[in-house]
Protein backbone atom coordinates (compact mmCIF):
# COMPACT_ATOMS: atom_id res chain seq x y z
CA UNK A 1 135.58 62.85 -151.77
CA UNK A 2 133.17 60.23 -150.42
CA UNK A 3 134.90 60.15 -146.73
CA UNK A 4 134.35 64.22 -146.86
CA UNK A 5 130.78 64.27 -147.89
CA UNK A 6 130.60 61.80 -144.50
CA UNK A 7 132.39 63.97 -142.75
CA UNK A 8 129.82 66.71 -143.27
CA UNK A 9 126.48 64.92 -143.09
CA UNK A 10 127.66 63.92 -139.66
CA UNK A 11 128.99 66.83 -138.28
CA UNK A 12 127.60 69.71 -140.59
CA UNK A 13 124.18 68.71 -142.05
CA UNK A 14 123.25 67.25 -139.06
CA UNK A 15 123.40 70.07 -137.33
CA UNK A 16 121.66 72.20 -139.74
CA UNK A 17 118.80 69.69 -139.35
CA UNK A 18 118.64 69.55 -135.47
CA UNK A 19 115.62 72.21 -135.34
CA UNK A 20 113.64 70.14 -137.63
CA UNK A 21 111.48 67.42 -136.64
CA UNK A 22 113.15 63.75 -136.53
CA UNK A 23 110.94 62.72 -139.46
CA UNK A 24 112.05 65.30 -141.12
CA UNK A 25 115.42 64.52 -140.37
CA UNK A 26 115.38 60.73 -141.31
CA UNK A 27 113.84 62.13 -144.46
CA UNK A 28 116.49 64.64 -145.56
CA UNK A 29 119.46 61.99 -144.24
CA UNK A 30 118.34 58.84 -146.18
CA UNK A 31 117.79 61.18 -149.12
CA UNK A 32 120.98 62.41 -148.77
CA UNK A 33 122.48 59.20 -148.67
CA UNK A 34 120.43 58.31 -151.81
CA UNK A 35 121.52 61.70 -153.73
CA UNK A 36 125.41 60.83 -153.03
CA UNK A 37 126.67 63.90 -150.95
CA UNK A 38 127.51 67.73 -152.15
CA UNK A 39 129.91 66.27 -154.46
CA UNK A 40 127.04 65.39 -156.84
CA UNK A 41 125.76 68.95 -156.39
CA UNK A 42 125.46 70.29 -159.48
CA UNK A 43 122.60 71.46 -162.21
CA UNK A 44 122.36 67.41 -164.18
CA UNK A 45 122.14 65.60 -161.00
CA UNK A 46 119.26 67.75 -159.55
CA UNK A 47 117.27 67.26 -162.39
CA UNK A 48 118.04 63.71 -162.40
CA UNK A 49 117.19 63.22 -158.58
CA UNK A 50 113.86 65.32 -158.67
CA UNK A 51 113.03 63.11 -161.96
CA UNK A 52 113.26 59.99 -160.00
CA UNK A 53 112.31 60.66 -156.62
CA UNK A 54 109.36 63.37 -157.86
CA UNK A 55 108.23 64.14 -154.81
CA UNK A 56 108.09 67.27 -152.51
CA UNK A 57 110.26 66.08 -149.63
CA UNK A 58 113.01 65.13 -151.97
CA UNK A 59 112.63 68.60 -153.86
CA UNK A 60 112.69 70.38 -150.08
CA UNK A 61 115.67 67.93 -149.39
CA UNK A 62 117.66 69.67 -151.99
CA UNK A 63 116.03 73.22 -151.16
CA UNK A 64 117.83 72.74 -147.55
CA UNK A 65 120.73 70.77 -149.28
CA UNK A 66 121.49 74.15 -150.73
CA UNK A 67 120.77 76.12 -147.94
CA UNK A 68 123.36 74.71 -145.85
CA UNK A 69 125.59 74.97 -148.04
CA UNK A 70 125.51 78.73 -147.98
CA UNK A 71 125.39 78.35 -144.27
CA UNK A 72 128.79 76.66 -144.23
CA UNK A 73 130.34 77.71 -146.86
CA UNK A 74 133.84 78.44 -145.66
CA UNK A 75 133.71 75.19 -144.29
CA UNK A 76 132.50 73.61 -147.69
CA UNK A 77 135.09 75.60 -149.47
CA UNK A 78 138.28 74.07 -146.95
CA UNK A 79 136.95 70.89 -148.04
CA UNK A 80 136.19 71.42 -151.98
CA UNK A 81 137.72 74.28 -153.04
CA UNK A 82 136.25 77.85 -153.73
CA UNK A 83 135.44 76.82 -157.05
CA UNK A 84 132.79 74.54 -155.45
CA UNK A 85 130.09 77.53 -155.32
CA UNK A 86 130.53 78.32 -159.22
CA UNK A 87 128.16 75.51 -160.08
CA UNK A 88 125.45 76.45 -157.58
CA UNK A 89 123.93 79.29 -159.15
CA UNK A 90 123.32 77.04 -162.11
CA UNK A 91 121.08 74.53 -160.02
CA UNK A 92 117.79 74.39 -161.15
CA UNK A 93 114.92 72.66 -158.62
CA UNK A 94 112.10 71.49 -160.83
CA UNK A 95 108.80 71.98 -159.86
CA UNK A 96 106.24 68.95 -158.45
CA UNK A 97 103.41 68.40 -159.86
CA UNK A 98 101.15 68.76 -157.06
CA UNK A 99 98.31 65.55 -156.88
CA UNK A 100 95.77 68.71 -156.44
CA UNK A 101 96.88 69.35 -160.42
CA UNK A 102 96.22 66.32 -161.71
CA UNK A 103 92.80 65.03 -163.04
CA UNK A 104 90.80 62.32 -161.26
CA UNK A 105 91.37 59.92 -163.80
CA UNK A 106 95.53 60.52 -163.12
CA UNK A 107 94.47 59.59 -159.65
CA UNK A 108 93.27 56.23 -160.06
CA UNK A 109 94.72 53.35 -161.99
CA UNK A 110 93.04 50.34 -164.10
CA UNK A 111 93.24 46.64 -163.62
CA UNK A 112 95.07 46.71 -166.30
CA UNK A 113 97.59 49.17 -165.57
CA UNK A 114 97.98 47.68 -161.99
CA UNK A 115 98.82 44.39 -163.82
CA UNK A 116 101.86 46.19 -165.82
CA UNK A 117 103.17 47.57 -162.21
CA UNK A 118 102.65 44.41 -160.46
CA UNK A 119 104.75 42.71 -163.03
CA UNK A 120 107.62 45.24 -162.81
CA UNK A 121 107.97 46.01 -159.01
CA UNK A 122 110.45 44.05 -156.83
CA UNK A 123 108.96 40.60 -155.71
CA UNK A 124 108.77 41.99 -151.92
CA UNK A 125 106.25 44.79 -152.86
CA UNK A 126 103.94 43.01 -154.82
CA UNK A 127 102.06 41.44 -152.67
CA UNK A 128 100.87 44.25 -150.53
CA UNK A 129 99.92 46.66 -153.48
CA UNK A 130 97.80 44.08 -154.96
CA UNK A 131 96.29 43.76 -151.47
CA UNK A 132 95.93 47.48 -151.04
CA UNK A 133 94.30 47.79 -154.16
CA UNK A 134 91.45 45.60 -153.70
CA UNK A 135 90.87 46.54 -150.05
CA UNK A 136 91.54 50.18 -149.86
CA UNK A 137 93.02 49.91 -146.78
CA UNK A 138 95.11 52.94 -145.44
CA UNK A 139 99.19 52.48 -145.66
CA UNK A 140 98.97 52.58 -141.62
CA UNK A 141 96.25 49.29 -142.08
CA UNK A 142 97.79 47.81 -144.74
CA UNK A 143 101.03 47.27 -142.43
CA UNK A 144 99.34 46.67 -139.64
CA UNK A 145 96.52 43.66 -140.45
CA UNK A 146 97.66 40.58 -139.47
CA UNK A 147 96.29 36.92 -140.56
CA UNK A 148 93.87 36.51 -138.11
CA UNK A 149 91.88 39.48 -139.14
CA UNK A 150 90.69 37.22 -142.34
CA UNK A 151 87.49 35.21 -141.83
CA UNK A 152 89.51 32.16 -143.38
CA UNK A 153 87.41 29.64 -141.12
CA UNK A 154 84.35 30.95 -142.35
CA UNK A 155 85.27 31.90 -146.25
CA UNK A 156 86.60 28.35 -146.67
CA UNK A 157 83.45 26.51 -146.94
CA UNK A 158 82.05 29.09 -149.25
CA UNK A 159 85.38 29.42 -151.42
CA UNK A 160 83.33 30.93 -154.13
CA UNK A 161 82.23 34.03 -152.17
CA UNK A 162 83.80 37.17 -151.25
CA UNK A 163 86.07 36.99 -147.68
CA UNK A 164 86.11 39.32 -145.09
CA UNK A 165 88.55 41.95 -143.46
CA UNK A 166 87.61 43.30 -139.92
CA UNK A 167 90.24 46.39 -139.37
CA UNK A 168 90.66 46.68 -135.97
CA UNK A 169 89.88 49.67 -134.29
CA UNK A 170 93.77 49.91 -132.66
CA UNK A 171 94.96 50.24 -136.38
CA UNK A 172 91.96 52.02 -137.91
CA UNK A 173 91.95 55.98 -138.11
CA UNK A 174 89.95 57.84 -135.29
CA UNK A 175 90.45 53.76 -133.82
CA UNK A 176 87.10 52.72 -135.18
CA UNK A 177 87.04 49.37 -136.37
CA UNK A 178 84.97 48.38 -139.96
CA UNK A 179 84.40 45.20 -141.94
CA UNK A 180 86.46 45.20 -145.64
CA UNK A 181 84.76 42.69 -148.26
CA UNK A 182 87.32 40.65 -150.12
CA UNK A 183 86.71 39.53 -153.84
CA UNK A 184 87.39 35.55 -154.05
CA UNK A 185 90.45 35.46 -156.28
CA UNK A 186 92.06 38.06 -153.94
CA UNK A 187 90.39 36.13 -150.64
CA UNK A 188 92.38 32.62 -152.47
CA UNK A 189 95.93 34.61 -153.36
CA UNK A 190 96.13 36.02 -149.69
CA UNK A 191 95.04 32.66 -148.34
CA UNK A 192 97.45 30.74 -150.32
CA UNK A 193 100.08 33.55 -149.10
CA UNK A 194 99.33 33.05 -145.38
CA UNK A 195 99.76 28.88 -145.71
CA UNK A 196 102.91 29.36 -147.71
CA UNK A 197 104.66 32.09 -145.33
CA UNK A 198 102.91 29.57 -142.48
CA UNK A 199 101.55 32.77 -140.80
CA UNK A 200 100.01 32.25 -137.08
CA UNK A 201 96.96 34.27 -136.55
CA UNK A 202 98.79 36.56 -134.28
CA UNK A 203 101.67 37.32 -137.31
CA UNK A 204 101.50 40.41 -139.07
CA UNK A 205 100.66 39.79 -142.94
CA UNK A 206 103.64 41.96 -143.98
CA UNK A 207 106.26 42.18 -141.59
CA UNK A 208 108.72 43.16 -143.42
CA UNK A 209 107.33 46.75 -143.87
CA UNK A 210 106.54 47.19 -140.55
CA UNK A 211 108.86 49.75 -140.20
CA UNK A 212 108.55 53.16 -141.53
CA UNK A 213 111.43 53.00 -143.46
CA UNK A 214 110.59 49.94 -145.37
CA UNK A 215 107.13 51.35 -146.11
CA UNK A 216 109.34 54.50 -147.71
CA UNK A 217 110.97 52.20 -150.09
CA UNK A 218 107.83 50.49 -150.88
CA UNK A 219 106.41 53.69 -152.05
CA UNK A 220 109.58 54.67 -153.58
CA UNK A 221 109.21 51.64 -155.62
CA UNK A 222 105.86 51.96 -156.47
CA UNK A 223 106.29 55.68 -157.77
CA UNK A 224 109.27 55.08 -159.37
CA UNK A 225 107.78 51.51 -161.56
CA UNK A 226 104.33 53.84 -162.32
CA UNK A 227 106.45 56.46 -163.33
CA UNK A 228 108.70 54.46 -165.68
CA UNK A 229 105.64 52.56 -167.12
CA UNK A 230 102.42 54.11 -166.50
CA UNK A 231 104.09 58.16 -167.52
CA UNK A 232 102.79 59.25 -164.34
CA UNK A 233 103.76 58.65 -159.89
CA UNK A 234 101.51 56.04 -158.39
CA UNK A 235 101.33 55.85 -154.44
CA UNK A 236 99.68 54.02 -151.92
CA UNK A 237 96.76 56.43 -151.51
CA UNK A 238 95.97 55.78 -155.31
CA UNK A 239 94.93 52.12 -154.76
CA UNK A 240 93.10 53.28 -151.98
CA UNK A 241 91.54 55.98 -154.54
CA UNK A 242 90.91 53.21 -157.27
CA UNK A 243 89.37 50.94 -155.13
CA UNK A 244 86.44 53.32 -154.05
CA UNK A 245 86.28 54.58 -157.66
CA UNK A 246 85.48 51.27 -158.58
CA UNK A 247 82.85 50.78 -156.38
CA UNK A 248 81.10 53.43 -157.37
CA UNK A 249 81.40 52.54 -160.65
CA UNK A 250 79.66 49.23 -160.19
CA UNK A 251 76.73 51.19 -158.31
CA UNK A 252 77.45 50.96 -154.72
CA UNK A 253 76.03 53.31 -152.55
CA UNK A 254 78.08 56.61 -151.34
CA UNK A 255 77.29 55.42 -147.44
CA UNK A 256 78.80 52.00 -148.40
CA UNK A 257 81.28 52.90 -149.71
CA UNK A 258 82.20 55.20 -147.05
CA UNK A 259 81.76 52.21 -144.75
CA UNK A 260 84.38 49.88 -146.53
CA UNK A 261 86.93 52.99 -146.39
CA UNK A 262 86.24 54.25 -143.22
CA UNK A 263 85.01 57.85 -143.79
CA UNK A 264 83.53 59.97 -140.78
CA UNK A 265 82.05 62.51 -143.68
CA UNK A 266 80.12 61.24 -146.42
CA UNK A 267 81.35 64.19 -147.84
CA UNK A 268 84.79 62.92 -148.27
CA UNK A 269 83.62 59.75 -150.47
CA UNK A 270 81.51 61.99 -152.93
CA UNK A 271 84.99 62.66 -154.68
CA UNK A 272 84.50 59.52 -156.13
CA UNK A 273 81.15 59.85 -157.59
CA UNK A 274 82.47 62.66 -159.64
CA UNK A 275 85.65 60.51 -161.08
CA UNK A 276 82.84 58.71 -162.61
CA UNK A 277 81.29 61.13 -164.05
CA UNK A 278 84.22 62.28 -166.04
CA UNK A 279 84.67 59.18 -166.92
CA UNK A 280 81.12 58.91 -168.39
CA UNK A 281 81.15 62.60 -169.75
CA UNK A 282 84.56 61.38 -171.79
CA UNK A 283 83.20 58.42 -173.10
CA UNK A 284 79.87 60.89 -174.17
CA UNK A 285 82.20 63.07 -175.81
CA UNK A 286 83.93 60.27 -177.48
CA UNK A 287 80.62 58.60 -178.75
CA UNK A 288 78.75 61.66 -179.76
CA UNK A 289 82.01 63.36 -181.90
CA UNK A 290 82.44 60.10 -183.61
CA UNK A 291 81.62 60.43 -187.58
């Protein structure tokens, strides 16, 4: 059954896919591959696979999974027999929770929580979501920063002060380049990382998720670990979102903020004043309903 369902990724679903764009297609094939072919097409496994993956291109992966298959079917049904279609009409896609429906607080995570994910993700992909987190660099940045972008000269004869980041404007979005402050204990862990990996100026700081398809399984990771322990799908962006909320929570300014992230539109950091604020009108609630 296995050598079939190779069969028709290759010479089927493939072609189904050809009009689509090729990140579309990578998408839908290594999902495929991860979902196990149409021989694990049926109601259980759906469920199982949306549970896991939760995510919109894995649901629309499915959504065209099933598609084709009513586009071949008499090919399908050479292969698996005509009772192959009785268990289709029972599939059931689950609906994403769209990041739009969730509150701002489900949008950020706590040291805390970051701690319990850190602790639980592969070795490989901690590093870079700690790094993420206290930066808020972009995924595109993140990937692309290499050592020599660190003031290390400079932050070592002040160890006890905060390091700096310059993202270069080849990497940045809209390729204009901004300074990143870097907390001590996070300026010492990515120094100590960069002597112990003996990185050259020149090397990337994570090159093994370079590629695009590393940096997929890095955020497949990190979804899937915040799932399991945190209840709810934590992705790159998030960090990104809980470093600026942080900020603001320790008083920065909205136009300094907005520098350290990059923003063109002070607009666009003013989300994060207002994930304070429900954080402040909760705790008001909680204080002024207690007995």
């Amino acid at each position: 059954m296995k050598e079939m369902d190779e069969v028709h990724k290759q010479k089927y679903f493939e072609d189904y896919l050809s009009n689509l764009s090729d990140s579309s297609k990578q998408n839908y094939l290594y999902y495929y591959n991860k979902f196990g072919g149409l021989s694990e097409l049926n109601s259980d496994n759906v469920t199982s696979f949306i549970k896991e993956h939760h995510n919109s291109v894995a649901r629309a992966f499915i959504k065209n999974l099933l598609e084709y298959c009513k586009t071949y079917s008499s090919e399908i049904k050479q292969n698996y027999g005509e009772s192959f279609f009785d268990g289709l009409n029972s599939v059931y896609l689950p609906k994403i929770i769209s990041k739009k429906n969730l509150s701002p607080v489900e949008k950020t995570i706590t040291v805390p929580e970051l701690d319990i994910v850190l602790f639980n993700l592969p070795k490989e992909y901690r590093a870079i979501t700690k790094v993420t987190y206290y930066t808020g660099l972009r995924s595109r940045e993140i990937r692309n920063i290499v050592a020599g972008d660190f003031n290390f000269d400079i932050w070592k004869q002040f160890p006890d002060g905060s390091g700096r980041l310059i993202v270069r404007a080849e990497i940045a979005k809209r390729n204009k380049a901004r300074p990143v402050f870097v907390i001590p204990e996070m300026m010492k862990e990515i120094f100590d990382y960069v002597e112990r990996n003996d990185l050259e100026k020149e090397d990337l700081l994570f090159p093994h998720l370079n590629s695009e398809n590393e940096a997929r399984k890095w955020r497949h990771h990190l979804r899937k670990v915040s799932l399991l322990k945190l209840g709810r799908g934590v992705s790159p962006h998030c960090l990104r979102h809980s470093f600026a909320t942080n900020l603001i929570k320790k008083g920065f300014s909205i136009d300094k903020v907005s520098l350290l992230l990059g923003h063109a539109d002070l607009s666009t950091t003013q989300l994060y004043t207002h994930l304070s604020i429900q954080d402040i009108q909760e705790e008001y609630e909680r204080l002024i309903n207690q007995p």
